[in-house]
C-alpha atoms as a PDB file:
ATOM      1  CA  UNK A   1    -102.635   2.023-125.526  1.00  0.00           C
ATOM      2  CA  UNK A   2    -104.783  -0.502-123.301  1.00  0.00           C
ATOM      3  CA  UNK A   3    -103.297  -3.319-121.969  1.00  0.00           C
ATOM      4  CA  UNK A   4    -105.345  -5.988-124.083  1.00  0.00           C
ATOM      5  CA  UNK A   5    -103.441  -4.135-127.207  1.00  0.00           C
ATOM      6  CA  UNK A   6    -100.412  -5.186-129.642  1.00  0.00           C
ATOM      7  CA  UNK A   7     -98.236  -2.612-128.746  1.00  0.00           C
ATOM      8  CA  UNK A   8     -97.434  -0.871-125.414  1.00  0.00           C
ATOM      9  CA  UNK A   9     -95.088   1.865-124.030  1.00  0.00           C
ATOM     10  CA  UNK A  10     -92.624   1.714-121.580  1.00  0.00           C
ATOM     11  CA  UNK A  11     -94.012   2.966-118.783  1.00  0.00           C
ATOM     12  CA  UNK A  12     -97.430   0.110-119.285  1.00  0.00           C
ATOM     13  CA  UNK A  13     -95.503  -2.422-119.760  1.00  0.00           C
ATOM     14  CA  UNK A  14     -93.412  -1.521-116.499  1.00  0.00           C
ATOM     15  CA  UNK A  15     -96.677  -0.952-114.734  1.00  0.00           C
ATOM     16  CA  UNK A  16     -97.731  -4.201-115.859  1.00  0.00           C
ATOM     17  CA  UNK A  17     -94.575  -6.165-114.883  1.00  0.00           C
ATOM     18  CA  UNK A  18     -94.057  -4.304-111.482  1.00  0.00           C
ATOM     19  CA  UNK A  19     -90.425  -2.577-112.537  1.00  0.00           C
ATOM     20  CA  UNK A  20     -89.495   0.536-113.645  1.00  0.00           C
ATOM     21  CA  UNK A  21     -88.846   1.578-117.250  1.00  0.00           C
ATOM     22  CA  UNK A  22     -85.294   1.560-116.001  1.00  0.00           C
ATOM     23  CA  UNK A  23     -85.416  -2.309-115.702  1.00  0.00           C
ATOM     24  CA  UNK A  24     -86.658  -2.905-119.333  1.00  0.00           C
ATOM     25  CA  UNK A  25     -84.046  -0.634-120.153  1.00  0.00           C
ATOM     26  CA  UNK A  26     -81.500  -2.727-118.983  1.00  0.00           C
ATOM     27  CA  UNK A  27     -83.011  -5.932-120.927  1.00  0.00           C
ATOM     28  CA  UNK A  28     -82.639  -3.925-123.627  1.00  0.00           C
ATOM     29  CA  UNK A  29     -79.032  -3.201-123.215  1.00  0.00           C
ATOM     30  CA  UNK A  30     -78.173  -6.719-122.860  1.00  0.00           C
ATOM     31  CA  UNK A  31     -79.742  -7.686-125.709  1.00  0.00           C
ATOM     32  CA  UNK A  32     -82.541  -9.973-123.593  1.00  0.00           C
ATOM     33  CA  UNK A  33     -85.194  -7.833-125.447  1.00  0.00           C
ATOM     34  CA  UNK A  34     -85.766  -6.048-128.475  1.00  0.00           C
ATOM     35  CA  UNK A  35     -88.611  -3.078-128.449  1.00  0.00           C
ATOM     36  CA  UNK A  36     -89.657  -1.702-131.296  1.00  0.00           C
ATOM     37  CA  UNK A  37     -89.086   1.783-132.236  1.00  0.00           C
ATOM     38  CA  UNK A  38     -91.598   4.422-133.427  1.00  0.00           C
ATOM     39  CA  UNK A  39     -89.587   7.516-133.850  1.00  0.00           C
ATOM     40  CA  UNK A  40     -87.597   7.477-130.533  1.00  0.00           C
ATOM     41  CA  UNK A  41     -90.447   5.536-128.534  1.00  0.00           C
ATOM     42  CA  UNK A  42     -90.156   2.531-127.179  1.00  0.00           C
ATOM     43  CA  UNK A  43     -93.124  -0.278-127.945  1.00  0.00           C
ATOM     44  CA  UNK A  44     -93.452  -3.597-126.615  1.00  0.00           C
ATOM     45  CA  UNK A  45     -95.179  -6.367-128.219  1.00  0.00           C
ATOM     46  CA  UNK A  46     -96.775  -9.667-126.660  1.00  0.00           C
ATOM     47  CA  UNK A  47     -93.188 -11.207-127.059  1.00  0.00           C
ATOM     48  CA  UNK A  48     -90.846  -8.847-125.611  1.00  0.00           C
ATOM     49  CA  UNK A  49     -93.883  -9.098-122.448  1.00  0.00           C
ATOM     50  CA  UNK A  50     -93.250 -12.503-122.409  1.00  0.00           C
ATOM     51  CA  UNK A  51     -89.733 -12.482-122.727  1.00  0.00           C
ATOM     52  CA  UNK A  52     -89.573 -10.056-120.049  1.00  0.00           C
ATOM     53  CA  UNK A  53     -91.721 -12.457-117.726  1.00  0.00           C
ATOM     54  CA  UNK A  54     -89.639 -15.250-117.920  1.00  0.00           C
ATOM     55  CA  UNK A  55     -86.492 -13.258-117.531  1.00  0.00           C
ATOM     56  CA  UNK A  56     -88.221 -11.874-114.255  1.00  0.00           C
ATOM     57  CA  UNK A  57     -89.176 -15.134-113.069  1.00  0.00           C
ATOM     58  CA  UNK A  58     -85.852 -16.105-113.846  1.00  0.00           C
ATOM     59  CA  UNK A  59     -84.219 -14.088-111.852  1.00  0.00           C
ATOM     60  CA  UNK A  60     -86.571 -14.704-108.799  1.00  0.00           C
ATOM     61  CA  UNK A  61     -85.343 -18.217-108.692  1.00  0.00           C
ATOM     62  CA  UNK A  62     -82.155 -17.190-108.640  1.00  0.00           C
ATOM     63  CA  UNK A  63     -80.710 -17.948-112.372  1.00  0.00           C
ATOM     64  CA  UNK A  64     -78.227 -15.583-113.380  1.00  0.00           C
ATOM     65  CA  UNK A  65     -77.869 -13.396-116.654  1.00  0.00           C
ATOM     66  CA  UNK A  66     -75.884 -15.366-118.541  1.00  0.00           C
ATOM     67  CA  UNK A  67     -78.072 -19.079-117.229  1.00  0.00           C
ATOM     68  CA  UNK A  68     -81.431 -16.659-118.701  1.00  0.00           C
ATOM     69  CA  UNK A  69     -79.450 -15.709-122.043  1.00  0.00           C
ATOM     70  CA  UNK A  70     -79.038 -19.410-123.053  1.00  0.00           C
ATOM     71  CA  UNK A  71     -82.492 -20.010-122.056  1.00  0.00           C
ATOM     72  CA  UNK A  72     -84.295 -17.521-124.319  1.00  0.00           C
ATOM     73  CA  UNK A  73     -81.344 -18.372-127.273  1.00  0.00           C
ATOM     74  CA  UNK A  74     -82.692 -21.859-127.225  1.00  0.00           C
ATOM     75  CA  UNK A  75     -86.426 -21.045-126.831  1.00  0.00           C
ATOM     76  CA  UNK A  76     -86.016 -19.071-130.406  1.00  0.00           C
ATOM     77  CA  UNK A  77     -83.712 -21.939-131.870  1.00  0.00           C
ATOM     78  CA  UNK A  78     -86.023 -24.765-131.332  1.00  0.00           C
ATOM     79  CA  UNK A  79     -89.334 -24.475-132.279  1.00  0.00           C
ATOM     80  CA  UNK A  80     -90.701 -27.478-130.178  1.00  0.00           C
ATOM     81  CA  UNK A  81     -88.144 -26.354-127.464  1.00  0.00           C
ATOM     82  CA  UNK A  82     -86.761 -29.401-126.374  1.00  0.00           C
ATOM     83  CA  UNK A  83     -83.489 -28.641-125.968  1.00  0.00           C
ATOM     84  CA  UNK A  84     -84.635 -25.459-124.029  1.00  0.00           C
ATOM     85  CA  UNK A  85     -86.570 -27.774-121.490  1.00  0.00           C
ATOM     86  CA  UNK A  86     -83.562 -30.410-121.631  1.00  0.00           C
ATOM     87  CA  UNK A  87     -81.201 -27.016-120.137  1.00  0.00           C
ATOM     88  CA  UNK A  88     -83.651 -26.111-118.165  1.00  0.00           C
ATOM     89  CA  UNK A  89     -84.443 -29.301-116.188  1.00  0.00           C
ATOM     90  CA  UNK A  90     -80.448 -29.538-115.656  1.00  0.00           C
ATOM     91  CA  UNK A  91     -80.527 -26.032-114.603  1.00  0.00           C
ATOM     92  CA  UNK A  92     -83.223 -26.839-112.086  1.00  0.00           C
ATOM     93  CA  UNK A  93     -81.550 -29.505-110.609  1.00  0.00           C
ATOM     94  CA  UNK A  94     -78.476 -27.761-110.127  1.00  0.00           C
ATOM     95  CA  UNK A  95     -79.913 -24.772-108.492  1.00  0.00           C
ATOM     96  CA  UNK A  96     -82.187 -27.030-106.301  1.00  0.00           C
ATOM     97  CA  UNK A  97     -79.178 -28.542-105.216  1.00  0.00           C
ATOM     98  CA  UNK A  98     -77.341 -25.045-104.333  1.00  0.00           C
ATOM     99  CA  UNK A  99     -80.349 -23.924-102.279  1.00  0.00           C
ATOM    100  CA  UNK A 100     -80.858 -27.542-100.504  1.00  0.00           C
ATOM    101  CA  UNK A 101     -76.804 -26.836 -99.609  1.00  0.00           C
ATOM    102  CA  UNK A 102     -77.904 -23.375 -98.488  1.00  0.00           C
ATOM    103  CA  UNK A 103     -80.913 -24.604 -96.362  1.00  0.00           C
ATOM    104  CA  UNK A 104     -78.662 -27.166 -94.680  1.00  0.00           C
ATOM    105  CA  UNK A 105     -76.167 -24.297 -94.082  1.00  0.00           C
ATOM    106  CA  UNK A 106     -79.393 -21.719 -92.664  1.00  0.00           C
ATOM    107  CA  UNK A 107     -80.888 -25.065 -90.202  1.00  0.00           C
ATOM    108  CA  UNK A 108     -77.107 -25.792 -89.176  1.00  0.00           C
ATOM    109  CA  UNK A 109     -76.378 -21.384 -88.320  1.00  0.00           C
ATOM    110  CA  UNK A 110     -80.323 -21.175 -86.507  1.00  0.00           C
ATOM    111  CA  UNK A 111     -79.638 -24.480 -84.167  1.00  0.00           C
ATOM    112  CA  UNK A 112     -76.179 -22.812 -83.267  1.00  0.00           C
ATOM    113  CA  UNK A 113     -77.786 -19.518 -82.660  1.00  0.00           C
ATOM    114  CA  UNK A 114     -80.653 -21.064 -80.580  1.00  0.00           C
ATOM    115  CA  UNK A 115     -77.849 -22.522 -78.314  1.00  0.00           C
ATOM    116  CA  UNK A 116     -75.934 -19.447 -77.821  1.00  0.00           C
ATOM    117  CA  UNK A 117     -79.078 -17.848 -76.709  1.00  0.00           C
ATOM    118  CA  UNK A 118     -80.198 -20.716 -74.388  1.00  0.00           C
ATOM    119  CA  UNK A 119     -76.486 -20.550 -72.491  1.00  0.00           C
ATOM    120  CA  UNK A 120     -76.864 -16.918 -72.558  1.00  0.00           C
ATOM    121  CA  UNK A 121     -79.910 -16.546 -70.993  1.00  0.00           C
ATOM    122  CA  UNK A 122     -79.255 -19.455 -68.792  1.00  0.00           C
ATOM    123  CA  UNK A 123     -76.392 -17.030 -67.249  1.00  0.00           C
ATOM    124  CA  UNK A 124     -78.262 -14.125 -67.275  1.00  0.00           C
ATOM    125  CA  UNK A 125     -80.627 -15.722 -65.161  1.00  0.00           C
ATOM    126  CA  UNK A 126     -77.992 -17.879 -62.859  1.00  0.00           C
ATOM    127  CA  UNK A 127     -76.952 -14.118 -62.030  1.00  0.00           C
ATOM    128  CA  UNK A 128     -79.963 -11.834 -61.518  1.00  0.00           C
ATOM    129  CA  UNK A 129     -80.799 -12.529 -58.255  1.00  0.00           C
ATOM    130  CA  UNK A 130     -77.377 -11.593 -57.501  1.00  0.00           C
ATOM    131  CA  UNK A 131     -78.195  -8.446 -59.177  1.00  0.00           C
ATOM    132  CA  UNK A 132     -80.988  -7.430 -57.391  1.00  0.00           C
ATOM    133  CA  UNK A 133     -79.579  -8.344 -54.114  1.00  0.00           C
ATOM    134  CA  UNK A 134     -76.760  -5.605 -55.087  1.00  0.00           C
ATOM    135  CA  UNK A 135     -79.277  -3.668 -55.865  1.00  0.00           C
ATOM    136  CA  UNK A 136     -81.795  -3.911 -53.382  1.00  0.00           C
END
């Protein structure tokens, strides 16, 4: 099967996506995506691909399962996806607002850190030519 094609297998689609047939087995299990079946094989079409993306780039921004789920539910309920994009946008916001709290937290732990270290080295250097006079 090329990549260009209708259908692919597991292991191209994984390929394509950068995850391992594992992953899209997982998607499967929670009902995120639904391969088609010839015989026991697996085969993806364009949508399950796509579905798969924007669970992936889900994820990557940090939405969890369950955030994704509703997502994708309303994406197939509303044909001119409004209410998706409505979710979405309050989604956004929310999660900007998590990681704006969590960038405040990181700036607040690195200016501590960069402290410590300043009086730390300050007193290892107050003391080293003590040292070396022991030494010497």
């Amino acid at each position: 099967m090329e990549e260009g094609s209708e259908l692919q297998g597991i292991q191209e689609v994984a390929d394509r996506l950068g995850i391992t047939p594992r992953t899209l087995r997982f998607y499967e299990d929670r009902g995120l995506i639904e391969p088609c079946r010839i015989g026991t094989t697996r085969v993806y079409r364009r949508r399950e691909i796509a579905r798969m993306q924007l669970i992936l780039r889900g994820k990557r921004l940090g939405f969890s399962l369950k955030d994704i789920e509703e997502f994708l539910d309303l994406y197939d309920a509303d044909p001119q996806h409004l209410e998706q994009m409505r979710a979405l946008a309050g989604r956004c916001r929310e999660r900007i607002e998590e990681l704006e709290q969590q960038r405040q937290a990181l700036d607040t732990t690195l200016s501590e850190l960069a402290k410590m270290e300043a009086v730390a080295l300050a007193q290892v250097r107050a003391h080293e030519p003590e040292a070396q006079a022991a030494n010497g």
